[in-house]
C-alpha atoms as a PDB file:
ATOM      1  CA  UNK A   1     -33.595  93.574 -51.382  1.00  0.00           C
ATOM      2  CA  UNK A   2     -31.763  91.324 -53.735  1.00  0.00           C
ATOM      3  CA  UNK A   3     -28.341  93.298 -53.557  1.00  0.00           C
ATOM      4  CA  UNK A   4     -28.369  92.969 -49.662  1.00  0.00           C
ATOM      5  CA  UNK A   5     -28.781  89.217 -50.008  1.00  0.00           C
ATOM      6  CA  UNK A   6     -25.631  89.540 -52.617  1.00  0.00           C
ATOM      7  CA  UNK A   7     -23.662  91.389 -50.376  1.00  0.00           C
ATOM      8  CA  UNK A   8     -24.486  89.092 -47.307  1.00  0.00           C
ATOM      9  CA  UNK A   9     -23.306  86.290 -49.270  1.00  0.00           C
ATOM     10  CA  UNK A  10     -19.428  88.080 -50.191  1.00  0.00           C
ATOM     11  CA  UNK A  11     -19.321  88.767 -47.243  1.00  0.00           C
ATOM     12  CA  UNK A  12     -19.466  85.323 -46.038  1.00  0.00           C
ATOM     13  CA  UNK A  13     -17.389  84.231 -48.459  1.00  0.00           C
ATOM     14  CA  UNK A  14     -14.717  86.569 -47.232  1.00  0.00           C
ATOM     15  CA  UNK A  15     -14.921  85.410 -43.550  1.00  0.00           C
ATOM     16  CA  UNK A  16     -15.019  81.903 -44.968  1.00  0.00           C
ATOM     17  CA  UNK A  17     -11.369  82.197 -46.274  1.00  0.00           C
ATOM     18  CA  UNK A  18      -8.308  81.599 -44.091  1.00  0.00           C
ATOM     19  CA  UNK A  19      -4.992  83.191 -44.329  1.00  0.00           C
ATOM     20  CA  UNK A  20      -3.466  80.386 -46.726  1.00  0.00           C
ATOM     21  CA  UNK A  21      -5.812  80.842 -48.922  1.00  0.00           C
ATOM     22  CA  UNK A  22      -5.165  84.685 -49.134  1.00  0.00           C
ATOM     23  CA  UNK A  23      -1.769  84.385 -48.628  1.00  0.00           C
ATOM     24  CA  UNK A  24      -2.194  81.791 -51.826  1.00  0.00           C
ATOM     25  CA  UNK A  25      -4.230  84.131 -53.532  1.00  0.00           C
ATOM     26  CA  UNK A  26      -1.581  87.383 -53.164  1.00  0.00           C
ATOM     27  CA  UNK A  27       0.980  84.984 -54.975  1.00  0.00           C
ATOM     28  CA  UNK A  28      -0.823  83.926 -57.571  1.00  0.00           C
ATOM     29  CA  UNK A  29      -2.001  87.296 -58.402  1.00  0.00           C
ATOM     30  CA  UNK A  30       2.121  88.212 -58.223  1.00  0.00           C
ATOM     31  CA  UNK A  31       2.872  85.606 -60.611  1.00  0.00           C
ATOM     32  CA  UNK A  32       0.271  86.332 -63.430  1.00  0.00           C
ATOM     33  CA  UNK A  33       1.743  90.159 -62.987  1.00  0.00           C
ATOM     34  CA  UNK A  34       5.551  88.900 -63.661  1.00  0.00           C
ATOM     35  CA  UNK A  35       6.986  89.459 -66.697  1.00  0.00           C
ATOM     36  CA  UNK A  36       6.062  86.496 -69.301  1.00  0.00           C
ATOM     37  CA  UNK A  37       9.902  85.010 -69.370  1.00  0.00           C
ATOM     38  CA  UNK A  38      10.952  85.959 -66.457  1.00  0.00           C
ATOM     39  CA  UNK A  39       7.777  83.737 -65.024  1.00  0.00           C
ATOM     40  CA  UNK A  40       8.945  81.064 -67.296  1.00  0.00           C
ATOM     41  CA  UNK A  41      12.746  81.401 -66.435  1.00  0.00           C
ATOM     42  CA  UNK A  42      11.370  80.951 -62.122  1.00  0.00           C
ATOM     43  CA  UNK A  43       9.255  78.200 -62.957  1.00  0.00           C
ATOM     44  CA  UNK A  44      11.890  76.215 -65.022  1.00  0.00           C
ATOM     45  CA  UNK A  45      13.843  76.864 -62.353  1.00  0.00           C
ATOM     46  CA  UNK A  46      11.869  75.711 -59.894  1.00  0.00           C
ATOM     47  CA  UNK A  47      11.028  72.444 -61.764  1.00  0.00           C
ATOM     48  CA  UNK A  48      15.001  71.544 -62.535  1.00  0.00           C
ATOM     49  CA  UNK A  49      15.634  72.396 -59.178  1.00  0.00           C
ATOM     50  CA  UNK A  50      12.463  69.923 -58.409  1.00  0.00           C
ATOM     51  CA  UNK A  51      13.821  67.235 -60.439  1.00  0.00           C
ATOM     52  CA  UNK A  52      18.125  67.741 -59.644  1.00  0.00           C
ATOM     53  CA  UNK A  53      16.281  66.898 -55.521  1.00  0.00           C
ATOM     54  CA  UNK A  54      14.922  63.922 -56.876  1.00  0.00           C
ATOM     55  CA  UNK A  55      18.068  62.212 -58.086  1.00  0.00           C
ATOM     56  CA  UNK A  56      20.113  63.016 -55.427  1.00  0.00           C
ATOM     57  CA  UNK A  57      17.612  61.550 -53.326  1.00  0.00           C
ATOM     58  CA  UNK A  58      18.773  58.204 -54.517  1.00  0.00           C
ATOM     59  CA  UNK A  59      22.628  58.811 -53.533  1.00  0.00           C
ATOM     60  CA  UNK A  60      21.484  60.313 -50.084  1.00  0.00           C
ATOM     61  CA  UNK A  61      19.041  57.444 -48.789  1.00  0.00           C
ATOM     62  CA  UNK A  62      20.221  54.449 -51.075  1.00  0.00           C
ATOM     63  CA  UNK A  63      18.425  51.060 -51.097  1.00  0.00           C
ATOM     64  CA  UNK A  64      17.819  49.149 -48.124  1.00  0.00           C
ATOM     65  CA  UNK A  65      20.064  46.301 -47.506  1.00  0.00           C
ATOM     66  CA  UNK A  66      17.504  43.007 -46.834  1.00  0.00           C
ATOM     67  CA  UNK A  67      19.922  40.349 -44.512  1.00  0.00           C
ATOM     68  CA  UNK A  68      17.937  37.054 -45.484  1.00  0.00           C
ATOM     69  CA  UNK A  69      19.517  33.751 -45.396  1.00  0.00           C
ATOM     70  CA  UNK A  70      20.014  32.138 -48.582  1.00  0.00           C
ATOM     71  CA  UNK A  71      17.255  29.719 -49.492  1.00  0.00           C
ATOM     72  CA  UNK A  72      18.442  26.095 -50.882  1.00  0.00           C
ATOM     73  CA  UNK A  73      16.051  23.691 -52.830  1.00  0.00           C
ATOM     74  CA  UNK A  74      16.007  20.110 -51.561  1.00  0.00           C
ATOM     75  CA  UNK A  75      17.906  17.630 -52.825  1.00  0.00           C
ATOM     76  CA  UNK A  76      15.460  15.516 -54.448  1.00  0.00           C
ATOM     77  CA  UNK A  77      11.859  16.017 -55.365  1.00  0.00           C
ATOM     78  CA  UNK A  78       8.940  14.667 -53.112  1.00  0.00           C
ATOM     79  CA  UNK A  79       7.101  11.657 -54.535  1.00  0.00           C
ATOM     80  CA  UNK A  80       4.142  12.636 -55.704  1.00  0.00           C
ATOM     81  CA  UNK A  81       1.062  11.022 -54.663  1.00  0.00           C
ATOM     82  CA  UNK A  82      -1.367   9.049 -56.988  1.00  0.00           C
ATOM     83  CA  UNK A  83      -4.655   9.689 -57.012  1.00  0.00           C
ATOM     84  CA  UNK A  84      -7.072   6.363 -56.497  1.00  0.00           C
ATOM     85  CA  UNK A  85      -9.472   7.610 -58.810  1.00  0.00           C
ATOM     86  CA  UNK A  86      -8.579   9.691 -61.972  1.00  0.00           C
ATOM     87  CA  UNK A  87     -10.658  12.699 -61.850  1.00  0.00           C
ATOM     88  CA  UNK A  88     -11.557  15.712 -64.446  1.00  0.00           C
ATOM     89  CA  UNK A  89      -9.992  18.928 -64.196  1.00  0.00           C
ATOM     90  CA  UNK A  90     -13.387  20.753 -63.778  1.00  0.00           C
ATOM     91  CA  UNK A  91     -14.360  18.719 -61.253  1.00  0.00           C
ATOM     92  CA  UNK A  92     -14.616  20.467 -57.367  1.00  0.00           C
ATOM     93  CA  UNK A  93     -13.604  18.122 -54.491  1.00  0.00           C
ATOM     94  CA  UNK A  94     -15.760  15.705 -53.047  1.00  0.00           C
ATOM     95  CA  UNK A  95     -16.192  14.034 -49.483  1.00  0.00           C
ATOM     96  CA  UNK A  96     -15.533  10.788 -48.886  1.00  0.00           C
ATOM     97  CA  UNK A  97     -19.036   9.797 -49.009  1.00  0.00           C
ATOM     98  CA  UNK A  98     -19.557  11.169 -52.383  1.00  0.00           C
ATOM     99  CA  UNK A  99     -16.313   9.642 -53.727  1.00  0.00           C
ATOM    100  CA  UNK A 100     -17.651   6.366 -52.516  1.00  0.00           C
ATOM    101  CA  UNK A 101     -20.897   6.571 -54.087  1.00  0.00           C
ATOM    102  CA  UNK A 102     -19.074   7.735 -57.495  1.00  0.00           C
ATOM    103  CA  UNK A 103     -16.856   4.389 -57.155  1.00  0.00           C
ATOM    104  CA  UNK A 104     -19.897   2.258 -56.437  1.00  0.00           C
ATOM    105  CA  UNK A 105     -21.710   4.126 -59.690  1.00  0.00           C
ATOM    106  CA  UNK A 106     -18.908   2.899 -62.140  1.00  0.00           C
ATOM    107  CA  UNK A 107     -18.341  -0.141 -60.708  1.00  0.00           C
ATOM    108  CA  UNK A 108     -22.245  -1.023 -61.418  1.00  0.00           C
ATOM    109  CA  UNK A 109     -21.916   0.853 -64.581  1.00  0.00           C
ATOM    110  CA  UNK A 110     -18.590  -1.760 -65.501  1.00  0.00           C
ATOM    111  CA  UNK A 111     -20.605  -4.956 -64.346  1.00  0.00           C
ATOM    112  CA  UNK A 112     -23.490  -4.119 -66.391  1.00  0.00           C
ATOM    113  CA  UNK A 113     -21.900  -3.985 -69.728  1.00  0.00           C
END
């Protein structure tokens, strides 16, 4: 009973494959039959052959020619603004609100001492 389960099963298998995969198969089983250097003579071949496409793909569809307008830097440099308040570099921006209160803080803080 076990060996028709096991035979169901190939066979399923079988009918699973498609004809690349056979037709994949057939090759493979041709190249492991080859003669040793002769298989490593067509595969050499195959990868210079590989590699010689991939240069001359660089002479046959060269770089891509970008037509942008040169981009000039101004003259002169933008004023930069001041800041009211100095502030830490670890510190997140604020709202107005909260910068007010801050002010208000320091200047009580200032009046104090």
């Amino acid at each position: 009973m076990n060996t028709e389960s096991n035979t169901t099963a190939q066979k399923a298998e079988v009918k699973k494959e498609n004809r690349f995969s056979l037709w994949l198969n057939m090759l493979d089983e041709k190249d492991r039959a080859m003669n040793p250097t002769k298989r490593k003579g067509k595969w050499l071949f195959a990868l210079c052959a590989l590699v010689i496409l991939f240069g001359l793909s660089f002479i046959w569809f060269p770089a891509a020619k970008l037509d942008q307008p040169v981009i000039t830097t101004p003259v002169q440099k933008p004023a930069q603004q001041k800041s009211q308040a100095q502030r830490s570099a670890f510190e997140m921006p604020a709202d107005s609100f909260e910068i007010i209160l801050k002010q208000k803080i320091y200047d009580d803080l200032a009046e104090e001492k």
